[in-house]
C-alpha atoms as a PDB file:
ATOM      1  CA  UNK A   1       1.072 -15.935  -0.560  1.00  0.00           C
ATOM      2  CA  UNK A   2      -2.583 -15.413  -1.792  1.00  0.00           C
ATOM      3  CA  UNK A   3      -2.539 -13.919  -5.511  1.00  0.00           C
ATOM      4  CA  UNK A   4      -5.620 -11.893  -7.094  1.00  0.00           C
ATOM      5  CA  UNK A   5      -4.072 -10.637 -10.478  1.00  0.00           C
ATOM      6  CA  UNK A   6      -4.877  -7.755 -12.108  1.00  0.00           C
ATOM      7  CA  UNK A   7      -5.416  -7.173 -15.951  1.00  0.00           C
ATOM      8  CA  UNK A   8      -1.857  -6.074 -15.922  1.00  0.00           C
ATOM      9  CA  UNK A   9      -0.265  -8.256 -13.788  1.00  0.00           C
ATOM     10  CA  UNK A  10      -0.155  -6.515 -10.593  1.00  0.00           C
ATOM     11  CA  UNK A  11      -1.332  -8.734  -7.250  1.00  0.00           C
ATOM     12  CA  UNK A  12      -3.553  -7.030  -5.877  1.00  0.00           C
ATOM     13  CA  UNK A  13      -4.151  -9.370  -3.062  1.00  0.00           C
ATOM     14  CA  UNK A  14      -0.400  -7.577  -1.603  1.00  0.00           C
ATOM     15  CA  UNK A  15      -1.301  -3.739  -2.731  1.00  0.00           C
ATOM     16  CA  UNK A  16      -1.810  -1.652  -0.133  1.00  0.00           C
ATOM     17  CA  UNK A  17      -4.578   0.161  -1.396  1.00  0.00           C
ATOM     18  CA  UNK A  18      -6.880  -2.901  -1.587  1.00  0.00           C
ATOM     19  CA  UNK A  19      -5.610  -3.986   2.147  1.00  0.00           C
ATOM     20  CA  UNK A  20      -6.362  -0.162   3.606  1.00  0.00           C
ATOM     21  CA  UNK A  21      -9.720  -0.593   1.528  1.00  0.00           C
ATOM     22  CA  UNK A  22     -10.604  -4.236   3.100  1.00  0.00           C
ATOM     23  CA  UNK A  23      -9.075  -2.964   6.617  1.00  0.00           C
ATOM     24  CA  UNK A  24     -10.813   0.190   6.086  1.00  0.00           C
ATOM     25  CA  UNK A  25      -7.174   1.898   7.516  1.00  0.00           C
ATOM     26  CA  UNK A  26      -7.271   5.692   7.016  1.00  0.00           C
ATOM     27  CA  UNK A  27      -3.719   5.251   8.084  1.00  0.00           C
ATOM     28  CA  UNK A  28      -2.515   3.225   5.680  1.00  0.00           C
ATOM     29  CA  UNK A  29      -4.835   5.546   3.099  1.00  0.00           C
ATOM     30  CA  UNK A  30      -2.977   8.003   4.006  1.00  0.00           C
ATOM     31  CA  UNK A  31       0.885   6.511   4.094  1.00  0.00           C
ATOM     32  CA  UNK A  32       0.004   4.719  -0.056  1.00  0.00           C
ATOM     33  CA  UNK A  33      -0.839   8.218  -0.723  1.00  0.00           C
ATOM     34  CA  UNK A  34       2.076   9.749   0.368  1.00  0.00           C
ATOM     35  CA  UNK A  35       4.364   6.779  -1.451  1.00  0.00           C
ATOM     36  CA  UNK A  36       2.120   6.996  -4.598  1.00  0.00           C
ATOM     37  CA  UNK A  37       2.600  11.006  -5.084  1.00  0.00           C
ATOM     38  CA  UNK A  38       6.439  10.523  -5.073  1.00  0.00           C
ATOM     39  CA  UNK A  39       6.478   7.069  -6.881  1.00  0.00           C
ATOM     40  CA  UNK A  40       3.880   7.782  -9.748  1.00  0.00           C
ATOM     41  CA  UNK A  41       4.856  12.129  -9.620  1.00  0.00           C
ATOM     42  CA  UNK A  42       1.107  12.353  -9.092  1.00  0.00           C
ATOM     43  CA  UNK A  43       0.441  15.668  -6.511  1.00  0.00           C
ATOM     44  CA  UNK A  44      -2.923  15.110  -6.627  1.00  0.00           C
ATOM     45  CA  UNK A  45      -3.380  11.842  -4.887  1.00  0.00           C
ATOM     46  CA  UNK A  46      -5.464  11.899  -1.495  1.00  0.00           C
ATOM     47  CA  UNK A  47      -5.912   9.011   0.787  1.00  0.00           C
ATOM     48  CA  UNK A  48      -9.604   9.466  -0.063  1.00  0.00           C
ATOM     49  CA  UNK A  49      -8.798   8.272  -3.626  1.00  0.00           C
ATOM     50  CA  UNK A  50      -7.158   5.017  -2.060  1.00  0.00           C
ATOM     51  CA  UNK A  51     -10.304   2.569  -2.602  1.00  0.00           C
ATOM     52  CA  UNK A  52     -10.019  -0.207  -4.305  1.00  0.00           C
ATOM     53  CA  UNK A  53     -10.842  -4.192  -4.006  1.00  0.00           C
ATOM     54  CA  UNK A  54      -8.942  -5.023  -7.031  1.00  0.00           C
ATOM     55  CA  UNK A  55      -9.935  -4.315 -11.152  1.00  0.00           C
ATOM     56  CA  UNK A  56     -11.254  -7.777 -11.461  1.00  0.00           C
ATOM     57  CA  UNK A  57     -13.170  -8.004  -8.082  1.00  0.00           C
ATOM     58  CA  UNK A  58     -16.688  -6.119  -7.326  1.00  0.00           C
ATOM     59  CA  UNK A  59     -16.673  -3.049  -5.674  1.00  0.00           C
ATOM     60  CA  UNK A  60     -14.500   0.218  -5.054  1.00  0.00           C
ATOM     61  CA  UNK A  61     -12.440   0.957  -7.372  1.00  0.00           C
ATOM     62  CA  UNK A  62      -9.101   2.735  -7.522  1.00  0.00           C
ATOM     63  CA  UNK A  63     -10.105   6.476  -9.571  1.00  0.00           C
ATOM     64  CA  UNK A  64      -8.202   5.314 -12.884  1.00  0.00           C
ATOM     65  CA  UNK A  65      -9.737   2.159 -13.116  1.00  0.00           C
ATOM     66  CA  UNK A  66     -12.543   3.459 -15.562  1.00  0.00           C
ATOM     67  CA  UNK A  67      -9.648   5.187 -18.093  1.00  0.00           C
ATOM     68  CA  UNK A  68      -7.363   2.415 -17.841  1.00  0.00           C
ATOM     69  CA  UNK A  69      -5.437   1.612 -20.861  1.00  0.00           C
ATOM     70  CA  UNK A  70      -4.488  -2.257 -20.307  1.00  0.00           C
ATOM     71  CA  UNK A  71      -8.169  -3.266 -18.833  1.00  0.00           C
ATOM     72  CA  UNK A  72      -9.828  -1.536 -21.783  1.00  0.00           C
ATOM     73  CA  UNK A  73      -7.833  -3.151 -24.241  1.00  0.00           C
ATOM     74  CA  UNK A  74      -7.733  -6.744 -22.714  1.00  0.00           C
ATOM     75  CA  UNK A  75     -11.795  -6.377 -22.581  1.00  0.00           C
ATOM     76  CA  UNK A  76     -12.166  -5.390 -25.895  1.00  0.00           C
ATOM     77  CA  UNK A  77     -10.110  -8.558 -26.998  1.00  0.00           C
ATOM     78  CA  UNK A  78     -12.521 -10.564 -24.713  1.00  0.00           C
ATOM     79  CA  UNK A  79      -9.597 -11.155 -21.596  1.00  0.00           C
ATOM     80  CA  UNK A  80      -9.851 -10.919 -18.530  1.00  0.00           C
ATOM     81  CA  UNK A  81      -5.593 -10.003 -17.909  1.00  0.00           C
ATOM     82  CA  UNK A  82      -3.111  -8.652 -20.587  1.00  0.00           C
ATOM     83  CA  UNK A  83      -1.661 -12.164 -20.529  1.00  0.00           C
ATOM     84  CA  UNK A  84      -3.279 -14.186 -23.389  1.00  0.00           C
ATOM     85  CA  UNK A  85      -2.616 -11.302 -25.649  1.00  0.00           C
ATOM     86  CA  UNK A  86       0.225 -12.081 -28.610  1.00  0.00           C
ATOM     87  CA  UNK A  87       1.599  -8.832 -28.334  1.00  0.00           C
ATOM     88  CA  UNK A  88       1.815  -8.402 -24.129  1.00  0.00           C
ATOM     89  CA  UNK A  89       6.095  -8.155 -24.395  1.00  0.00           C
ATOM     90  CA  UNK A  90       5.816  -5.478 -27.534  1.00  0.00           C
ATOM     91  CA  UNK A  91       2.715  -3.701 -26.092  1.00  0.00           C
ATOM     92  CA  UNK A  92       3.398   0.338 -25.603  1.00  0.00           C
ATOM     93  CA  UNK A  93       0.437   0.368 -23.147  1.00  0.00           C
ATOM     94  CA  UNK A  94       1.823  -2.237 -20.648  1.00  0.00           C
ATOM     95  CA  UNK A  95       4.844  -1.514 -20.956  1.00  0.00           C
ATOM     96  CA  UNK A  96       5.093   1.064 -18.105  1.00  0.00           C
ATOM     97  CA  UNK A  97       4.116  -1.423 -15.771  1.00  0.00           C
ATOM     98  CA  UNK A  98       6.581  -4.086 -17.015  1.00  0.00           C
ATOM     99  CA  UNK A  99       9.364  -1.613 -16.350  1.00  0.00           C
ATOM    100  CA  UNK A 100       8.530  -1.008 -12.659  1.00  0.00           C
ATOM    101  CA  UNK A 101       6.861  -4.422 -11.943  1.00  0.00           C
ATOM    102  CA  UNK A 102       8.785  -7.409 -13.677  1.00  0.00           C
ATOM    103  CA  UNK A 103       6.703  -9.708 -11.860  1.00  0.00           C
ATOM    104  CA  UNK A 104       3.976  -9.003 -13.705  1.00  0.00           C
ATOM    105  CA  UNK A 105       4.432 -11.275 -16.218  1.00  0.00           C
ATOM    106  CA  UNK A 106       5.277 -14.119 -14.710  1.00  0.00           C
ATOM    107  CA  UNK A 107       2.120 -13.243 -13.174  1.00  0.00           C
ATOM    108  CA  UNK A 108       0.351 -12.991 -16.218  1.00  0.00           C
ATOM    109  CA  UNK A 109       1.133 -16.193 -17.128  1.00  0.00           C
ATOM    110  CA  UNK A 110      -0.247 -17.891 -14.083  1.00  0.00           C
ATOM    111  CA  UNK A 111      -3.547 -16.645 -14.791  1.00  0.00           C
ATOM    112  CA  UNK A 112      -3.717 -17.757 -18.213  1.00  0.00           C
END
């Protein structure tokens, strides 16, 4: 399985906003939005916010990706990914992702 990890761990390569994005699938725009208002109690999400090729890849990307917690931190320690940081398992602002994706970790630490 192809991996393109994000600066918290996440693949990207298997989220389905980067494959609707790449497909250009309104459909499948429209079904991550659905899943992503009930999984992350976000109303507000539209399948014309799902756009994104993946934080550490050019072009679109997903609306939060400017305010993001974990990719501002890891660049202002000079990483690319949360995982070369001493403090990734005690870290408040990854921690939300840890919970939901354990993964992410393991992914971490195949990047680094």
């Amino acid at each position: 399985m192809e991996k393109l990890i994000s600066c918290c761990g996440l693949n990207c390569a298997s989220c389905d906003a980067r494959i609707a994005t790449l497909a250009n699938d309104d459909e499948l725009r429209r079904q991550t939005a659905e899943k992503w208002r009930v999984m992350y109690n976000s109303p507000d999400i539209t399948p014309e916010m799902i756009n994104c090729t993946g934080c550490r890849m050019e072009g679109a990307k997903i609306g939060h990706w400017a305010e993001c917690g974990m990719r501002k931190c890891a660049s202002s320690k000079n990483f690319s990914t949360c995982g070369p940081c001493e403090a990734l398992l005690n870290c408040d602002i990854i921690k939300p992702v840890l919970q939901f994706a354990p993964d992410a970790v393991e992914n971490l630490k195949s990047v680094n």
